[in-house]
N, C-alpha and C. Protein backbone atom coordinates (compact mmCIF):
# COMPACT_ATOMS: atom_id res chain seq x y z
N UNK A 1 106.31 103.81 122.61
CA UNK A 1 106.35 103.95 121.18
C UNK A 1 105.19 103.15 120.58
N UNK A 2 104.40 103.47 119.49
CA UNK A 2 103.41 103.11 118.74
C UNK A 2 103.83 102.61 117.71
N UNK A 3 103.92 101.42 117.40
CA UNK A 3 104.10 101.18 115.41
C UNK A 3 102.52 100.89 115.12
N UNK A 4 103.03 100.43 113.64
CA UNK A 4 101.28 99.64 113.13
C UNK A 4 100.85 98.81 113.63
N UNK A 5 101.79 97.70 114.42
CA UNK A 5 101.31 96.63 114.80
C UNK A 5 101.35 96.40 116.44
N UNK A 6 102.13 97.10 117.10
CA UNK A 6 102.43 97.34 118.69
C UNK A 6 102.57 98.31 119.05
N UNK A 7 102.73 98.35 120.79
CA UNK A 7 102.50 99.22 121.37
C UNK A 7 104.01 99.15 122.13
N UNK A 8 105.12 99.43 122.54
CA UNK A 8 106.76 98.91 122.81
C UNK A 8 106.47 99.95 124.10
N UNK A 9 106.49 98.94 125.37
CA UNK A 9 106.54 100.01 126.54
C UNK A 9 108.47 99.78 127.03
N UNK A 10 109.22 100.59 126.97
CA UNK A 10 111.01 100.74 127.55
C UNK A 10 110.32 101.29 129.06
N UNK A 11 111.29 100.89 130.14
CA UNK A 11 111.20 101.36 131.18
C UNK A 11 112.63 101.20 131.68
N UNK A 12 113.02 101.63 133.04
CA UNK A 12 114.76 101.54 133.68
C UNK A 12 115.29 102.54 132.94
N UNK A 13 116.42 102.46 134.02
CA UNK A 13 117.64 103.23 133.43
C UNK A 13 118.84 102.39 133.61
N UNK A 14 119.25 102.14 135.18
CA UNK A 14 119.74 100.64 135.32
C UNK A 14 119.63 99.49 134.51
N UNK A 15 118.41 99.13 135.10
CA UNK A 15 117.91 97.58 134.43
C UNK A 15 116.62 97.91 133.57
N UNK A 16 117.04 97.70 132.38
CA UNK A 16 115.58 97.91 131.36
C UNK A 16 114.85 96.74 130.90
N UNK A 17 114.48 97.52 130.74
CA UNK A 17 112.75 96.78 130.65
C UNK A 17 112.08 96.76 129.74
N UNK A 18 111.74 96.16 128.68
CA UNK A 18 111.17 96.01 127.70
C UNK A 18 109.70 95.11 127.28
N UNK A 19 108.43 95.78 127.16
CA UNK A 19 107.41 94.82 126.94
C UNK A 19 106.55 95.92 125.67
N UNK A 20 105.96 94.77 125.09
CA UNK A 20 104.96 94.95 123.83
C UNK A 20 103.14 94.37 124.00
N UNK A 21 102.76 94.88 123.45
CA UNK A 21 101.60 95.01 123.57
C UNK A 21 100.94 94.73 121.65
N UNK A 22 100.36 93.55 121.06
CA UNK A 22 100.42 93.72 119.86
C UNK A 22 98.69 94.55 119.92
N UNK A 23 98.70 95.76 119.20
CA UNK A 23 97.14 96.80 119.07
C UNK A 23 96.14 96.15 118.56
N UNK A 24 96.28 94.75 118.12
CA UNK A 24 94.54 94.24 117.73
C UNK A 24 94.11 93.63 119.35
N UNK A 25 95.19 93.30 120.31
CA UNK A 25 94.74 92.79 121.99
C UNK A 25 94.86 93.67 122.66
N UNK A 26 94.44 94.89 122.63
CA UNK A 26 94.24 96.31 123.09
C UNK A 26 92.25 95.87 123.18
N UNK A 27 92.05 96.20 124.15
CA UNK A 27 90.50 95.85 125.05
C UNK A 27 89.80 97.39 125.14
N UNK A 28 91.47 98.20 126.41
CA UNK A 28 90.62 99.42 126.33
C UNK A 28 91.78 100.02 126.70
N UNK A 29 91.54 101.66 127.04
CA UNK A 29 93.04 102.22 127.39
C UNK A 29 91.80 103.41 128.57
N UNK A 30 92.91 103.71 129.39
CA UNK A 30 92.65 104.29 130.57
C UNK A 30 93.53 105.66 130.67
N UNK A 31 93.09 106.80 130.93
CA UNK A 31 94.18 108.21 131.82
C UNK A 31 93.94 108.07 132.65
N UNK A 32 95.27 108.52 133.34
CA UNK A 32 94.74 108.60 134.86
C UNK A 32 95.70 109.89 135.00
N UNK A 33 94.84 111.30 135.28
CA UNK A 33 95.79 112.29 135.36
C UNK A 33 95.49 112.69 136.87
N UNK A 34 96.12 113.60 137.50
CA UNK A 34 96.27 114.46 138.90
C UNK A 34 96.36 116.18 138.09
N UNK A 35 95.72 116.59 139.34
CA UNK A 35 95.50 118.17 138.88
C UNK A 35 96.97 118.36 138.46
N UNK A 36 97.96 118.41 139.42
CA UNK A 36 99.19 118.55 138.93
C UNK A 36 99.78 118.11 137.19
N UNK A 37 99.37 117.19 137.21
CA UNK A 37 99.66 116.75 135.61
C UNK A 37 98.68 117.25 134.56
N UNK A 38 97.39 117.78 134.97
CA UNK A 38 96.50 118.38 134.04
C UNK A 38 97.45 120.16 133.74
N UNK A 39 97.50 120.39 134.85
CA UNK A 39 98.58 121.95 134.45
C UNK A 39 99.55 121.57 133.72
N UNK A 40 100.62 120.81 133.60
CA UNK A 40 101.51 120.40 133.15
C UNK A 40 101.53 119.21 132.09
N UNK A 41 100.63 118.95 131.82
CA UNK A 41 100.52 118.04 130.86
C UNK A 41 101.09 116.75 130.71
N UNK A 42 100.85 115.81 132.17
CA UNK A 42 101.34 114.60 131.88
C UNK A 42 100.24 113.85 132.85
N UNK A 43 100.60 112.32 132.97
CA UNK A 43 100.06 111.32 133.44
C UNK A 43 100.17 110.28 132.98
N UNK A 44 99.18 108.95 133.50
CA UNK A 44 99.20 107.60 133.07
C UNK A 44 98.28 107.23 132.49
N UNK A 45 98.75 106.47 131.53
CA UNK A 45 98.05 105.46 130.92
C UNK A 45 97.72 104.30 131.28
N UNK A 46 96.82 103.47 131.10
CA UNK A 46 96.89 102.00 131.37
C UNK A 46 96.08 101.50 129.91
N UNK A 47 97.14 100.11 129.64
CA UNK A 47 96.23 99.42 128.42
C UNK A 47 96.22 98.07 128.82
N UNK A 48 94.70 97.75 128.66
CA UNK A 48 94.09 96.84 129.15
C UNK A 48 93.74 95.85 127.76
N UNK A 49 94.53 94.73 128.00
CA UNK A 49 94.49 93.56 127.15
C UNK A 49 93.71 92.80 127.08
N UNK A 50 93.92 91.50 125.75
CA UNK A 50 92.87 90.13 125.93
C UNK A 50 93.08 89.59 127.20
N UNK A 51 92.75 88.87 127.89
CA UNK A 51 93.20 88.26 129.42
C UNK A 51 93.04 89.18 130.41
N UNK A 52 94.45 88.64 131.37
CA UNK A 52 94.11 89.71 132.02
C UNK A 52 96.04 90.61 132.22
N UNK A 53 96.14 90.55 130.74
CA UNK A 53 97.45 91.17 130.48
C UNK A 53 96.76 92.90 130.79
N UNK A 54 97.75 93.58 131.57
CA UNK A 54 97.61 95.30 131.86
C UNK A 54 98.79 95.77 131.98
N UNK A 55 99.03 96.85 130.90
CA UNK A 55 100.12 97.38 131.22
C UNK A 55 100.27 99.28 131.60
N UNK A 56 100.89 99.65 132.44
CA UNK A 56 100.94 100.93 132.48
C UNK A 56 102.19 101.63 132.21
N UNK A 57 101.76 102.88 131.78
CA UNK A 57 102.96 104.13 131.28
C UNK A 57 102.65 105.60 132.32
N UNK A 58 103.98 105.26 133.07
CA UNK A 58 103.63 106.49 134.48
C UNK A 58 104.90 107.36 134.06
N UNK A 59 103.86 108.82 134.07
CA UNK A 59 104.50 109.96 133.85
C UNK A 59 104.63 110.27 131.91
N UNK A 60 103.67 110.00 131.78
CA UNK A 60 103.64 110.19 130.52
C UNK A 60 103.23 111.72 129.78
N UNK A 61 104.45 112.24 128.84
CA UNK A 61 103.97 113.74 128.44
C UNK A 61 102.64 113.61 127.44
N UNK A 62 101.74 114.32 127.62
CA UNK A 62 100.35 114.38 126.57
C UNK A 62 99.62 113.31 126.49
N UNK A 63 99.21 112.43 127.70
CA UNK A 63 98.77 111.45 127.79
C UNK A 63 97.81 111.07 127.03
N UNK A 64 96.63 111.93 127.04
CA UNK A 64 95.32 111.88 126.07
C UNK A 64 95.63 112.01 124.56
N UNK A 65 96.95 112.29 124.41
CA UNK A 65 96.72 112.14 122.58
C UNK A 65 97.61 111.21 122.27
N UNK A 66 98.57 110.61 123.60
CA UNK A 66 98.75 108.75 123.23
C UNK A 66 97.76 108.29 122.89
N UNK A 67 96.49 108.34 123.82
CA UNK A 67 95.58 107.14 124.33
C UNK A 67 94.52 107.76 122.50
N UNK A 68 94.80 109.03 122.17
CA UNK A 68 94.09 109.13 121.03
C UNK A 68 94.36 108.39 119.59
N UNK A 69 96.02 108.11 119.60
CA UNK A 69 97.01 107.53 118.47
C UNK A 69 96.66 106.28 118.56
N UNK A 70 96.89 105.24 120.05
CA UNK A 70 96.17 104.48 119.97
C UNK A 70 94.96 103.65 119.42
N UNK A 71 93.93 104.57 119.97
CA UNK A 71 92.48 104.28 119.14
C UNK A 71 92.52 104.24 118.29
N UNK A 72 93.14 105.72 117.43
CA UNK A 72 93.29 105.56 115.94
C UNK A 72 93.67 104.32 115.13
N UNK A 73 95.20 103.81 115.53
CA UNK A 73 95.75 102.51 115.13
C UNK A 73 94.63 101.30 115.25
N UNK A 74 93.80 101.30 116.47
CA UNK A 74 93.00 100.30 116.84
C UNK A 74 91.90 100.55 115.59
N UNK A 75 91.06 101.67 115.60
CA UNK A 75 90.32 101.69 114.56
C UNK A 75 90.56 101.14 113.56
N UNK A 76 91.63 101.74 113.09
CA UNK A 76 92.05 101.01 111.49
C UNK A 76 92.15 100.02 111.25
N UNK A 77 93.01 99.24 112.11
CA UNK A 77 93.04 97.65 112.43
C UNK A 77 91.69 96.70 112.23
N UNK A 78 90.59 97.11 112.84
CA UNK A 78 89.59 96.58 113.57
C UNK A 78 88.90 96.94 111.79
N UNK A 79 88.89 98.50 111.24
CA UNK A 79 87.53 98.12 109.37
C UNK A 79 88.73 98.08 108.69
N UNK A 80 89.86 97.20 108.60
CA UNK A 80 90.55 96.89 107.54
C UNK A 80 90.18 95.30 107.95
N UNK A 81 90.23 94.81 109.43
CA UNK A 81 89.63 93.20 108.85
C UNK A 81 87.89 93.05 109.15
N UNK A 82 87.04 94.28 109.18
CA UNK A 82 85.84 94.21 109.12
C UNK A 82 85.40 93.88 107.36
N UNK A 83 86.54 94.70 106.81
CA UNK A 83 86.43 94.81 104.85
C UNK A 83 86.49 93.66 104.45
């Protein structure tokens, strides 16, 4: 999930898992698709933090227009404190 200010990765079904990512310590973001997931439209992400915080999202539906929502949020972030 994406808000304005984070990035909320849930994982488990059992035991869940919960981590955040705040989008101004977003560095860079990564796909990583397989032919299989290019037909079908999924894959991974990876977002690469300040440090050496990395987090990944495996099996993700429409991967490239996460990693596009992302940027977007990042953009805005980045010329609202350029202003």
């Amino acid at each position: 999930m994406i808000t304005n200010k984070r990035v909320i990765i849930c994982s488990g079904w059992i035991i869940k898992s919960m981590r955040d990512i705040m989008l101004h310590r977003i560095e860079g973001v990564r796909v990583v698709q397989s032919l299989t997931g290019r037909v079908l439209n999924f894959g991974s992400v990876v977002l690469f933090g300040m440090g050496t915080c990395v987090d990944s999202l495996i099996l993700l539906p429409s991967p490239f227009v996460f990693r596009a929502k992302i940027q977007e949020y990042v953009n805005k972030k980045s010329s609202v404190t350029t202003s």
